[in-house]
C-alpha atoms as a PDB file:
ATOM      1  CA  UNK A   1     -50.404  -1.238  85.535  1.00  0.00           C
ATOM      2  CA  UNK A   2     -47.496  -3.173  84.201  1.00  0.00           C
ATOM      3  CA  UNK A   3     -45.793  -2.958  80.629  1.00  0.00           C
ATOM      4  CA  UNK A   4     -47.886  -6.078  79.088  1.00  0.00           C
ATOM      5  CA  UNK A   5     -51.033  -4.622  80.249  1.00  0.00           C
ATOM      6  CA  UNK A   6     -50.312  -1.192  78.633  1.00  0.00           C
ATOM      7  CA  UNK A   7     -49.534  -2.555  75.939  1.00  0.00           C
ATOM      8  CA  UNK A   8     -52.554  -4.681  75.536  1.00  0.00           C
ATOM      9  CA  UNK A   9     -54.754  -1.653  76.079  1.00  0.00           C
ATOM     10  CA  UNK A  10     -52.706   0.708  73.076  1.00  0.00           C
ATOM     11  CA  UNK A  11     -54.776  -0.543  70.472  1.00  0.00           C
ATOM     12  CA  UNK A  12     -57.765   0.216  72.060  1.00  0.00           C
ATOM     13  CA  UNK A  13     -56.753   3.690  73.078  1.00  0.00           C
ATOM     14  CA  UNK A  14     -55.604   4.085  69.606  1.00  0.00           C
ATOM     15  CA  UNK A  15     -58.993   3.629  68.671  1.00  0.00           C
ATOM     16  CA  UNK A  16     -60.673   5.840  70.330  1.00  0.00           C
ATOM     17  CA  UNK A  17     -58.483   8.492  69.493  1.00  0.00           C
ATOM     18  CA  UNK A  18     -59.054   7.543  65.875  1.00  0.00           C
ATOM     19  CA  UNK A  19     -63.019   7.359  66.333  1.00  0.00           C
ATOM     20  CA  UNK A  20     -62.718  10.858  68.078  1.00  0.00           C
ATOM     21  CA  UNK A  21     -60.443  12.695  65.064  1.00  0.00           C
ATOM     22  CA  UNK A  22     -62.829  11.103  62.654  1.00  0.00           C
ATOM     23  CA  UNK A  23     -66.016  12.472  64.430  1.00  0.00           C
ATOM     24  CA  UNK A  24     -63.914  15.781  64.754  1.00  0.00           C
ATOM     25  CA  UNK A  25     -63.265  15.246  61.021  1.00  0.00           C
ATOM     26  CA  UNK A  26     -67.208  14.534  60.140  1.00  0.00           C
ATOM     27  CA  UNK A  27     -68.398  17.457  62.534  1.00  0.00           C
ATOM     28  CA  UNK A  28     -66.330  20.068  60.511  1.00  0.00           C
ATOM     29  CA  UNK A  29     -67.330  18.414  56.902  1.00  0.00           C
ATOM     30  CA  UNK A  30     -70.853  19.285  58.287  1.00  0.00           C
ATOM     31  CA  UNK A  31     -70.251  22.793  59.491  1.00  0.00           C
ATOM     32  CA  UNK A  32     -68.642  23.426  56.286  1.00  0.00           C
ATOM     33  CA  UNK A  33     -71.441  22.043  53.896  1.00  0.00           C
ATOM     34  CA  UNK A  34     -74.364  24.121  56.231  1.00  0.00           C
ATOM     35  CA  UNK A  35     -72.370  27.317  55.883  1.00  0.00           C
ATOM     36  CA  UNK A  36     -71.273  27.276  52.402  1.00  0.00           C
ATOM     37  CA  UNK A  37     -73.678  28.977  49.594  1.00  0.00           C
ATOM     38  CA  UNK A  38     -76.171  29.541  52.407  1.00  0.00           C
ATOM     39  CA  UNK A  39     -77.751  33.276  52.180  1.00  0.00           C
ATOM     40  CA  UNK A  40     -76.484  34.946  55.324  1.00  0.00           C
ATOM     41  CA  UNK A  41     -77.705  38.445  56.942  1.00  0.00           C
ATOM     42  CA  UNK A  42     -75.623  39.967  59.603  1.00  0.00           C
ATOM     43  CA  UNK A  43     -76.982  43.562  61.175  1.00  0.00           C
ATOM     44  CA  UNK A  44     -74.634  45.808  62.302  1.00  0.00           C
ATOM     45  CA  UNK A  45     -71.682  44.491  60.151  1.00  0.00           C
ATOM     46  CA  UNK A  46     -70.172  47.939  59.477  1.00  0.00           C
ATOM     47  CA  UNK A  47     -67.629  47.683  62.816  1.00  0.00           C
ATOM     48  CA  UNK A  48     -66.933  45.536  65.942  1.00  0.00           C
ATOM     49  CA  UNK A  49     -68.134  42.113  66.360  1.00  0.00           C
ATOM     50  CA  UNK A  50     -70.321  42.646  63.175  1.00  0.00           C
ATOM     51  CA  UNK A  51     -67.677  43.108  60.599  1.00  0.00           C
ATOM     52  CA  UNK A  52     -65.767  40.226  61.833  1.00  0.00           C
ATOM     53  CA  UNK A  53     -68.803  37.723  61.312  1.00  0.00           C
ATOM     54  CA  UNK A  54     -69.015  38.924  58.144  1.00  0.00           C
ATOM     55  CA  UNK A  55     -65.524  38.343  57.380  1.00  0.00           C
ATOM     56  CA  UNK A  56     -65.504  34.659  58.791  1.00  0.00           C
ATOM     57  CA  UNK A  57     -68.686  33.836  57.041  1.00  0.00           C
ATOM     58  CA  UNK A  58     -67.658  35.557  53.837  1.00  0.00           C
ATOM     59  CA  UNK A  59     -64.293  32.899  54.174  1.00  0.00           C
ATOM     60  CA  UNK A  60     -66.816  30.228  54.893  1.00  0.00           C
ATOM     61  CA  UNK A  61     -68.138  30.537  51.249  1.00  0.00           C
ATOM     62  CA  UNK A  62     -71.556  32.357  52.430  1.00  0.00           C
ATOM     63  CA  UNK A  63     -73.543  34.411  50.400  1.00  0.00           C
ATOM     64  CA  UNK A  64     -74.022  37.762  52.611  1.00  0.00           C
ATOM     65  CA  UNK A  65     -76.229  40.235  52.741  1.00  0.00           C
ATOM     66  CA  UNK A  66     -74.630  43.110  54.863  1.00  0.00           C
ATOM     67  CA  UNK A  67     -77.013  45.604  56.832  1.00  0.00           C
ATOM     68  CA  UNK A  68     -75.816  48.719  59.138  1.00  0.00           C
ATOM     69  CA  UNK A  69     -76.973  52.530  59.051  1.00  0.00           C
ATOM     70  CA  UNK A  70     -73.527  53.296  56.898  1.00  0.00           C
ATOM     71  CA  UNK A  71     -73.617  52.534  53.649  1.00  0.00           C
ATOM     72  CA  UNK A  72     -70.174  53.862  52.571  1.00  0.00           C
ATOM     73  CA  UNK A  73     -68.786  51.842  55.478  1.00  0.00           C
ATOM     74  CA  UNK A  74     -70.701  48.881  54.074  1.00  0.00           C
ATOM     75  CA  UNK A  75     -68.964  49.626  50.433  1.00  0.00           C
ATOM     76  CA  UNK A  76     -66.034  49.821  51.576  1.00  0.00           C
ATOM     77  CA  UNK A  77     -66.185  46.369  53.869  1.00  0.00           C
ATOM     78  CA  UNK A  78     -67.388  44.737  50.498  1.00  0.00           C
ATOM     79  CA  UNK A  79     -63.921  46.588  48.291  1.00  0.00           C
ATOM     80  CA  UNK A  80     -61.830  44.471  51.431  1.00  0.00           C
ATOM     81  CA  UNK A  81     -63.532  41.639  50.685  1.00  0.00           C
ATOM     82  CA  UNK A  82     -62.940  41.890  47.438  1.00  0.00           C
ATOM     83  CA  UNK A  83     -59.097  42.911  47.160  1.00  0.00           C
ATOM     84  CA  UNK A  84     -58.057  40.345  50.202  1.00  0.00           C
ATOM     85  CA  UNK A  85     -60.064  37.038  50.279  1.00  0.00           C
ATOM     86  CA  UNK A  86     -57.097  34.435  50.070  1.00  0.00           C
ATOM     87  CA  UNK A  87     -59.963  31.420  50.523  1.00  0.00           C
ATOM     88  CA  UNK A  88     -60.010  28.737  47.470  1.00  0.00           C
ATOM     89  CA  UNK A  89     -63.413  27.993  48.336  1.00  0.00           C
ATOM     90  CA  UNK A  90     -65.631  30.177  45.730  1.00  0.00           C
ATOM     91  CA  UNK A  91     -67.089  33.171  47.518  1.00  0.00           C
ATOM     92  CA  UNK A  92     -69.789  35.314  46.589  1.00  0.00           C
ATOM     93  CA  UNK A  93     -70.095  39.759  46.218  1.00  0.00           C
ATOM     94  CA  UNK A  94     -71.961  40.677  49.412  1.00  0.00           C
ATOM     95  CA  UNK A  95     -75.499  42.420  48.669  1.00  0.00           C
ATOM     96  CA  UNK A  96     -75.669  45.454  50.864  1.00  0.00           C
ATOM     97  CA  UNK A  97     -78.825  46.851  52.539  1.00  0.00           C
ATOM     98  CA  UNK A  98     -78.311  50.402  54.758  1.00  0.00           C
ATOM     99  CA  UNK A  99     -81.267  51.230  57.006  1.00  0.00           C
ATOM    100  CA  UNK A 100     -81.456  52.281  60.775  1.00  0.00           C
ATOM    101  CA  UNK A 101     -82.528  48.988  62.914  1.00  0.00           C
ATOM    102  CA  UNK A 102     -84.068  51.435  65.452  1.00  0.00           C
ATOM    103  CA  UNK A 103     -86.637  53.303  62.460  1.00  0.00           C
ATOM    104  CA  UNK A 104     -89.601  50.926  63.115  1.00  0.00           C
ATOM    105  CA  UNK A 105     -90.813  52.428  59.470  1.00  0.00           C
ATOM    106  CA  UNK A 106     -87.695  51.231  57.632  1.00  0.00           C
ATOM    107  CA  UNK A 107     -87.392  47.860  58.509  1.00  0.00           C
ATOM    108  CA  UNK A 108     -90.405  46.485  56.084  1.00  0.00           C
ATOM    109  CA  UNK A 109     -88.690  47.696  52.944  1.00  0.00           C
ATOM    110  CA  UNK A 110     -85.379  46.805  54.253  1.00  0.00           C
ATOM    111  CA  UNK A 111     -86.574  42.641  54.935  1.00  0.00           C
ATOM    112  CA  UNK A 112     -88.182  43.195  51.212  1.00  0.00           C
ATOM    113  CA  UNK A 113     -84.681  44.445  49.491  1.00  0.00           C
ATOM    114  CA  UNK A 114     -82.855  41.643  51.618  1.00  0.00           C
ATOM    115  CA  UNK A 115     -84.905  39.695  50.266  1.00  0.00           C
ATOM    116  CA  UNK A 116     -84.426  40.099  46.747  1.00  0.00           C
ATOM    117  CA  UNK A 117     -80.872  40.018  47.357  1.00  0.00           C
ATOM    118  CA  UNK A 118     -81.001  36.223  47.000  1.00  0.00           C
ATOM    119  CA  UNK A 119     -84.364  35.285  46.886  1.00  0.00           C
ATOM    120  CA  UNK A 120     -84.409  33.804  50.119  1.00  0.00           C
ATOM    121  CA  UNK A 121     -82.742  34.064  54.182  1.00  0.00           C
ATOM    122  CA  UNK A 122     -81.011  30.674  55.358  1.00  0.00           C
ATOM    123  CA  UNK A 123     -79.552  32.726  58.232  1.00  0.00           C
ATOM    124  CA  UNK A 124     -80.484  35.731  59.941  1.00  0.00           C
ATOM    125  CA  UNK A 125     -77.808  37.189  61.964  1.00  0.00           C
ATOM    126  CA  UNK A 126     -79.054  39.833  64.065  1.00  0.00           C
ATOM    127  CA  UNK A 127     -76.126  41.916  65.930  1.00  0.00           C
ATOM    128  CA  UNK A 128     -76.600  45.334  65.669  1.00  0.00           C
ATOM    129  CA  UNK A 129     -76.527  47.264  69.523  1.00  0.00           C
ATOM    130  CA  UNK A 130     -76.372  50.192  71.488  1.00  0.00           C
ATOM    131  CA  UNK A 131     -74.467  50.001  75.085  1.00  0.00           C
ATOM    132  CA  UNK A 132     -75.581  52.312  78.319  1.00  0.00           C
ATOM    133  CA  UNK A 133     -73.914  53.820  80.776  1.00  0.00           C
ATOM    134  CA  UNK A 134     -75.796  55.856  83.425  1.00  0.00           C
ATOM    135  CA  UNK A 135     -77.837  55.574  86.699  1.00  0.00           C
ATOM    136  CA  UNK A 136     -81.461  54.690  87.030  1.00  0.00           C
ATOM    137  CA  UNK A 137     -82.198  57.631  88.642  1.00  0.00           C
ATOM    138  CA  UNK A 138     -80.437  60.251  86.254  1.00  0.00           C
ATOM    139  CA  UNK A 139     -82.119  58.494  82.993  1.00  0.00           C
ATOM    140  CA  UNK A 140     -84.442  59.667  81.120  1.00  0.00           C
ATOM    141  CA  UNK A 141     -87.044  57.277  79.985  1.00  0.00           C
ATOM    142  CA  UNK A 142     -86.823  58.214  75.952  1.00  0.00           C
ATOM    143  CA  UNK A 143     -82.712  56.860  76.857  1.00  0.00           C
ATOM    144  CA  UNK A 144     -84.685  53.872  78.096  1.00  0.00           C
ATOM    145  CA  UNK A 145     -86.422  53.407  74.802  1.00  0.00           C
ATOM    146  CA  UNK A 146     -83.641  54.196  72.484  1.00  0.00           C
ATOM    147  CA  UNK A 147     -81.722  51.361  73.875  1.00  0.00           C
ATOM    148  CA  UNK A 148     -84.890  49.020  73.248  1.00  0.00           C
ATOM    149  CA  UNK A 149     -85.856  50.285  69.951  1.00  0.00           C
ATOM    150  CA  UNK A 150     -82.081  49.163  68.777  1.00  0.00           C
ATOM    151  CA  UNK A 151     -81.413  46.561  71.285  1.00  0.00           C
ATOM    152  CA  UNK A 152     -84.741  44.925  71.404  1.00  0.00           C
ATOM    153  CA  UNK A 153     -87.618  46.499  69.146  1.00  0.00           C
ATOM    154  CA  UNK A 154     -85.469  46.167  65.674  1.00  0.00           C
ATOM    155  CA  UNK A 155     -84.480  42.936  66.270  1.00  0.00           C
ATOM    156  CA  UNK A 156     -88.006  41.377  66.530  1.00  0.00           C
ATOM    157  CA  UNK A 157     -89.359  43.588  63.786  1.00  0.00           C
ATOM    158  CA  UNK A 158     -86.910  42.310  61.383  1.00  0.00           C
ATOM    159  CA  UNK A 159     -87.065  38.872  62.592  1.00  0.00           C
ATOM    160  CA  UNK A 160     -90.695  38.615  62.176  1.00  0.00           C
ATOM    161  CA  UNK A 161     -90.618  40.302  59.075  1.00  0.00           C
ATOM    162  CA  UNK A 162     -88.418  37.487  57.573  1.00  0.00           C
ATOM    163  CA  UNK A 163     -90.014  34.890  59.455  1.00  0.00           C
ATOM    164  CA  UNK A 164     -93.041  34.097  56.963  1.00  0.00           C
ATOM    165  CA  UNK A 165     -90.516  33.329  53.899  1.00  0.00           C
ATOM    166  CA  UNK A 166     -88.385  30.484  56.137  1.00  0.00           C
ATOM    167  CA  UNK A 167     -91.953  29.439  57.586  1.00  0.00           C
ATOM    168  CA  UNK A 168     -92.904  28.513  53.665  1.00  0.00           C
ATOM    169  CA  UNK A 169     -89.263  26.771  53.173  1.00  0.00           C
ATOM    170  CA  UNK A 170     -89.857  25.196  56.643  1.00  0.00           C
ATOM    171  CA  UNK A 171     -86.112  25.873  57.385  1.00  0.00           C
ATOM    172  CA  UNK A 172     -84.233  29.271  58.211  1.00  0.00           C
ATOM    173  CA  UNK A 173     -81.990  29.960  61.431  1.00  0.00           C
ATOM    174  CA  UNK A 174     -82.127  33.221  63.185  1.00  0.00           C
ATOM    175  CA  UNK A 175     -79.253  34.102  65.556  1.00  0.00           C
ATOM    176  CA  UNK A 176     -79.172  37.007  68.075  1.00  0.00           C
ATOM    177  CA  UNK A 177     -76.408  38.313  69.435  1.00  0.00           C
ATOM    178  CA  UNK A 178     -77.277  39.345  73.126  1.00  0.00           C
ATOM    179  CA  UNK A 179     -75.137  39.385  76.423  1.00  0.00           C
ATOM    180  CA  UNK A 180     -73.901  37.671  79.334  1.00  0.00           C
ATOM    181  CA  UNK A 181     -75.795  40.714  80.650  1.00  0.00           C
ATOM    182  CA  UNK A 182     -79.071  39.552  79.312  1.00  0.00           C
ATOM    183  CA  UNK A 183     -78.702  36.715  81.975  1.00  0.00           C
ATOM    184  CA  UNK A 184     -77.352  38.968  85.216  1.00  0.00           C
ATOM    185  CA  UNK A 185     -77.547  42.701  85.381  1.00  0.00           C
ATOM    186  CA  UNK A 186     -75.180  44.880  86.341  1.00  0.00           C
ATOM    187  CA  UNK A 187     -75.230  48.196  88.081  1.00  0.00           C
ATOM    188  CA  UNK A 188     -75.398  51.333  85.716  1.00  0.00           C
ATOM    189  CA  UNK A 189     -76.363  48.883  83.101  1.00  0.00           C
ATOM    190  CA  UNK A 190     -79.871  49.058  83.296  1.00  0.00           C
ATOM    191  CA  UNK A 191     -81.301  49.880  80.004  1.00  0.00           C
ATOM    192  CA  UNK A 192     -78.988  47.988  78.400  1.00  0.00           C
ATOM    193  CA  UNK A 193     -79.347  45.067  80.405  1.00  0.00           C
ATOM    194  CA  UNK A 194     -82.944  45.251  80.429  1.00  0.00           C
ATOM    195  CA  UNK A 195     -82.742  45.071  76.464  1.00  0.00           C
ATOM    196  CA  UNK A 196     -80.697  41.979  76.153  1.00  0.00           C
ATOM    197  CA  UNK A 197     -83.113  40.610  79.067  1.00  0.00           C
ATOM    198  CA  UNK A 198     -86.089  41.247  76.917  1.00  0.00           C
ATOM    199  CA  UNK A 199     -84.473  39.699  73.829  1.00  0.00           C
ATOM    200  CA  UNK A 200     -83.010  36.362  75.656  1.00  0.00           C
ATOM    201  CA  UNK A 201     -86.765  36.068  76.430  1.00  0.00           C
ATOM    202  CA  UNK A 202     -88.502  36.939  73.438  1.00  0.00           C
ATOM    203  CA  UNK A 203     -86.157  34.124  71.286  1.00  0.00           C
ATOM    204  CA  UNK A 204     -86.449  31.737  73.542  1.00  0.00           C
ATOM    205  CA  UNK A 205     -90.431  31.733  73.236  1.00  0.00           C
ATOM    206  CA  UNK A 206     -89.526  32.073  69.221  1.00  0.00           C
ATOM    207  CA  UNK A 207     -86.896  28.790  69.795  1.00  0.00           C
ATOM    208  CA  UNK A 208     -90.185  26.899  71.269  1.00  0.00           C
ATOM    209  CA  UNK A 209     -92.797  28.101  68.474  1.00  0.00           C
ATOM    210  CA  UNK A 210     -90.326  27.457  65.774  1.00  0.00           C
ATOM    211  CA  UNK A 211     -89.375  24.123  66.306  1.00  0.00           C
ATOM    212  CA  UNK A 212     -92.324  22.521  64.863  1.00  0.00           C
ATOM    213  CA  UNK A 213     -91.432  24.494  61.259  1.00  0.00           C
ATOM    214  CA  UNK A 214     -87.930  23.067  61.054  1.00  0.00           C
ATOM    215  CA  UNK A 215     -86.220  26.821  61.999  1.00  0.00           C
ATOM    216  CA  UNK A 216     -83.774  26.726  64.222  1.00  0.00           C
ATOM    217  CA  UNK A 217     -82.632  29.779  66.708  1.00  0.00           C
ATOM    218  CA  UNK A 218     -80.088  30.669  68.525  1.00  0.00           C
ATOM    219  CA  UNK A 219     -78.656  33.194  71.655  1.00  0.00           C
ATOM    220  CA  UNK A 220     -74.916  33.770  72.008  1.00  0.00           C
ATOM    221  CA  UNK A 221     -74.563  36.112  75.147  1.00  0.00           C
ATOM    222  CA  UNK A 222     -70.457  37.274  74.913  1.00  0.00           C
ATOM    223  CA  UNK A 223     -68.761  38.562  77.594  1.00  0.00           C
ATOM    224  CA  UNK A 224     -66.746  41.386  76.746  1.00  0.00           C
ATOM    225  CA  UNK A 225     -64.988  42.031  73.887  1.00  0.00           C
ATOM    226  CA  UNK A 226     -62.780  44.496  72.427  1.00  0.00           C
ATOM    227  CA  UNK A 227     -64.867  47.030  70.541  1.00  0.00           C
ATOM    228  CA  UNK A 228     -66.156  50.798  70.373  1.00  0.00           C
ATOM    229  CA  UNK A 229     -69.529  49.455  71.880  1.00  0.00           C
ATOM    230  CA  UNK A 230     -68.160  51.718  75.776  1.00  0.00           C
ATOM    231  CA  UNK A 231     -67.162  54.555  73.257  1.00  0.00           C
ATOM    232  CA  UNK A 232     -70.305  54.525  71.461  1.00  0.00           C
ATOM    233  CA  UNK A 233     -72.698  53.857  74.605  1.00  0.00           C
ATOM    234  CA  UNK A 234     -75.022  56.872  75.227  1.00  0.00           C
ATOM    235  CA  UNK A 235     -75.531  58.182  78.950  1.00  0.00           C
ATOM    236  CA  UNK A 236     -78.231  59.364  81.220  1.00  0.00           C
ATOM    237  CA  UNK A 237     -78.990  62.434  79.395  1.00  0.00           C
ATOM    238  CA  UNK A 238     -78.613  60.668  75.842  1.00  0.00           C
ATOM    239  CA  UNK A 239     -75.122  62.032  74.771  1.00  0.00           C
ATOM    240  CA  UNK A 240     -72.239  59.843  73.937  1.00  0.00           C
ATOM    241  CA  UNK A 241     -70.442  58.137  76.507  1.00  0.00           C
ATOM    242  CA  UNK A 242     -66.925  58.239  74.495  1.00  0.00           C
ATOM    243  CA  UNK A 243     -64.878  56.389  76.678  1.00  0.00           C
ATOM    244  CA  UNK A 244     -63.437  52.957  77.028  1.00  0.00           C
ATOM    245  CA  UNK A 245     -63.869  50.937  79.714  1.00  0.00           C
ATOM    246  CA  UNK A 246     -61.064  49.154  81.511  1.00  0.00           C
ATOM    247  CA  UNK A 247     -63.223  45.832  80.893  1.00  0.00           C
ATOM    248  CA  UNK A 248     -63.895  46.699  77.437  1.00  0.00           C
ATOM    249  CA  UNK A 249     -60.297  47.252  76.605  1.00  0.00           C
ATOM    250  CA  UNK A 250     -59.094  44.239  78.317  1.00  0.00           C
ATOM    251  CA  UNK A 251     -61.932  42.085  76.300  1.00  0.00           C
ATOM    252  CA  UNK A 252     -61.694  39.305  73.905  1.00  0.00           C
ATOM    253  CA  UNK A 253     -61.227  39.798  70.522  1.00  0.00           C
ATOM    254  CA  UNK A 254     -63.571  40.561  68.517  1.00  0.00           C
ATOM    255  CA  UNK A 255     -62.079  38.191  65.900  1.00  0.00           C
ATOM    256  CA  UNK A 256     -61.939  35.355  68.002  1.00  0.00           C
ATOM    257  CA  UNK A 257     -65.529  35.543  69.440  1.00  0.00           C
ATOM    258  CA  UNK A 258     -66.856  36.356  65.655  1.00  0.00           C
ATOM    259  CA  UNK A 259     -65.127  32.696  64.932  1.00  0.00           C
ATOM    260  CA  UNK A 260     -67.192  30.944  67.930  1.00  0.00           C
ATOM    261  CA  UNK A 261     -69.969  32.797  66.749  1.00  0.00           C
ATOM    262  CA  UNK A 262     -69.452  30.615  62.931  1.00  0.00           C
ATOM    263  CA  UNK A 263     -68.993  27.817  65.216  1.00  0.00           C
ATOM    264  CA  UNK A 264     -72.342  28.424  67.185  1.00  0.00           C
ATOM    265  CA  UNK A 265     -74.051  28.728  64.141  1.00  0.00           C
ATOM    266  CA  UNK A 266     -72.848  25.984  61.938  1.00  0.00           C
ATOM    267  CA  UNK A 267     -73.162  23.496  64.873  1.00  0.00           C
ATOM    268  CA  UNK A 268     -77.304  24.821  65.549  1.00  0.00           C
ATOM    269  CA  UNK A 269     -76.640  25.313  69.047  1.00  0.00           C
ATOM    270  CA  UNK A 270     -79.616  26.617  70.998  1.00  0.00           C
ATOM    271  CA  UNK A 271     -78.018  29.238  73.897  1.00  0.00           C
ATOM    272  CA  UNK A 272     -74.309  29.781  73.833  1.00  0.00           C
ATOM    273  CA  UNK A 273     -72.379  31.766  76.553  1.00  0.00           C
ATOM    274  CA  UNK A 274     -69.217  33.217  74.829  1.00  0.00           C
ATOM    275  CA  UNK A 275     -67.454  34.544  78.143  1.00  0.00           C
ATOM    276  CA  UNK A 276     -64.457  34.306  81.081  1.00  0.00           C
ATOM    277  CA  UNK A 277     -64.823  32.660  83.845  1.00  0.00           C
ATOM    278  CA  UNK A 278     -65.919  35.221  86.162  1.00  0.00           C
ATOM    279  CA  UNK A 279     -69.468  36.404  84.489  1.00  0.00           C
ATOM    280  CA  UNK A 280     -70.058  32.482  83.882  1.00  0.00           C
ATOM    281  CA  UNK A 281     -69.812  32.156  87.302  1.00  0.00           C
ATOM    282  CA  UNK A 282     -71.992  35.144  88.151  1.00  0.00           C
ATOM    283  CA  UNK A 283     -74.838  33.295  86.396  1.00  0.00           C
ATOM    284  CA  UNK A 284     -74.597  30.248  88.486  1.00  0.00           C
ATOM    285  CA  UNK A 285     -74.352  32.683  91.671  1.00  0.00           C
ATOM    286  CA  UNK A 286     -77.433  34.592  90.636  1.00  0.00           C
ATOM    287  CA  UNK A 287     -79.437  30.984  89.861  1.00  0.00           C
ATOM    288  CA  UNK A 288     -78.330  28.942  93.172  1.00  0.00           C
ATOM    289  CA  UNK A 289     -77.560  31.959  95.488  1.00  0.00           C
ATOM    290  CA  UNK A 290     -79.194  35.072  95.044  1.00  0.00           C
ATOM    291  CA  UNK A 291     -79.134  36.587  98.339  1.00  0.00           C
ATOM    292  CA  UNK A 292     -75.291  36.437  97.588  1.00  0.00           C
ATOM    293  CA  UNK A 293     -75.020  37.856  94.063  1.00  0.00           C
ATOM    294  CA  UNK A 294     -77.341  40.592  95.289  1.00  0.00           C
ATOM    295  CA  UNK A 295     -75.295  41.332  97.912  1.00  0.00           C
ATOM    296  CA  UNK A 296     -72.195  41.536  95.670  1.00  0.00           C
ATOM    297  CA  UNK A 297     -73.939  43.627  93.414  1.00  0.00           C
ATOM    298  CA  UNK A 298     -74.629  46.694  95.814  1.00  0.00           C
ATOM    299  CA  UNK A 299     -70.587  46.490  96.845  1.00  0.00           C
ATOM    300  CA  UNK A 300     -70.305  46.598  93.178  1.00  0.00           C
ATOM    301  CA  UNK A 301     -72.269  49.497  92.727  1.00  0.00           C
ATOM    302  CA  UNK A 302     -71.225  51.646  96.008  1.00  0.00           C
ATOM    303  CA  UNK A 303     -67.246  51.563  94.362  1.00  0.00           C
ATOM    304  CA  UNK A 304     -68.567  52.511  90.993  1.00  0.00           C
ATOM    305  CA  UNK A 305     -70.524  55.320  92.850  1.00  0.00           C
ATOM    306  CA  UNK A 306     -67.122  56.524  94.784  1.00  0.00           C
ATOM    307  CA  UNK A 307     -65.091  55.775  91.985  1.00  0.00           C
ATOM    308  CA  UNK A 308     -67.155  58.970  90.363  1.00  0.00           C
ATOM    309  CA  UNK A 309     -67.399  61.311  93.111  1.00  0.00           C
ATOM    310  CA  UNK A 310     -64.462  60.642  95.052  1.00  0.00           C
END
């Protein structure tokens, strides 16, 4: 291409960077404008991936209404909030509601008092979790259920029970955190795989049935990420796991992933795979070659196995 050419062509390259920055530019106005003054409710928000949501969607000018088992903790995230917002965009005191996700019995009163927090759910944000460690054959099957009741079981209760008031307003979003594990297991995962299996499935269905009343939903499945979810997995025999895992410690952060999370949101989109390259590719492996992924699985599992009892 000679020097006249290029320089023909400069204007019009010129404007398509220009048309791109101003989409760019539009795109964010809208993020912005869904986010702000919208009534936001993030489980689990007392540590880990939870707390930072709550502290990019507090900066995003969201009105929050903060759940987790700890209340003090809760209190205490609200005094931060409080003592170190530097936004200029006006931000609102978080409401707080403490209950236990996996107490099927508290969850009814707890959608009622989020509820009147605001007087209405734009976005439900449902993180809360419980991580596994342990072999099939050493677990117990009341293990099995605790990691559903948290993992899977709370999650839909809640969600249903503030589905009917964004099914009057026709509009709502409900988010659920899950895992790149909900899409490939893992050996010594199972329970907690299983769970975030179950819930990819059950939002999906709710993704379909919602559509038609203007309420969107959607799955982010991270990879991992730099938390206490290895310390505070339980085991086989229900105890506390209490260590950190190699792969959790070399995770993302858990503030970066809370701001693709904002980004997920704000942009509506429907399933959202927040992880490296390696478990992305896993997923493809399972899909187009399962013999192969299978295969890599039980190698996977036999070094774990020595690994334990060398």
């Amino acid at each position: 291409m000679n020097l006249i050419t290029s320089m023909a062509l400069l204007p019009l390259f010129c404007g398509f960077v220009g048309i791109f920055s101003l989409f760019k530019l539009l795109q964010q106005i809208r993020m912005k404008a869904y986010l702000k003054d919208s009534v936001v409710v993030i489980t689990g928000a007392t540590s880990g991936l939870g707390k930072e949501c709550a502290k990019v969607f507090h900066a995003a000018g969201a009105k929050l209404v903060l759940c987790g088992r700890n209340k003090e903790a809760l209190d205490e995230l609200t005094r931060d909030f409080a003592t170190s917002c530097t936004t200029k965009i006006k931000v609102y005191k978080p409401c707080i509601v403490a209950f236990d996700l996996a107490d099927p019995n508290a969850i009814v009163a707890a959608a009622a008092r989020i509820l009147q927090c605001f007087g209405h759910v734009d976005i439900l944000i449902n993180n809360a979790g419980i991580s596994y460690r342990g072999a099939i054959k050493d677990t117990s099957t009341e293990v099995d259920k605790k990691v559903m009741e948290t993992n899977y079981f709370g999650p839909v209760a809640l969600t249903k029970a503030l589905l009917p008031s964004m099914i009057e307003k026709k509009q709502g979003h409900i988010v659920v955190i899950s895992s790149i594990q909900g899409k490939i297991s893992i050996p010594f995962r199972s329970a907690y795989a299983a769970s975030k299996h179950a819930t990819q499935a059950f939002f999906d269905c709710l993704r379909a049935e919602m559509e038609q009343h203007g309420i969107d939903v959607t799955v982010i499945s991270p990879g991992y990420i730099h938390t206490n979810l290895s310390l505070n997995a339980i085991t086989a025999d229900g105890s506390r796991y209490g260590v950190m895992d190699t792969t959790t410690a070399q995770g993302r952060s858990p503030t970066e992933v809370a701001r693709d999370v904002l980004a997920a949101v704000a942009k509506k989109k429907k399933d959202v795979i927040l992880s490296d390259l390696l478990p992305l590719l896993a997923t493809y492996i399972r899909t187009l070659a399962p013999g192969l992924f299978f295969r890599l699985m039980a190698s996977r599992a036999r070094k774990e196995q020595k690994s334990e009892n060398p």
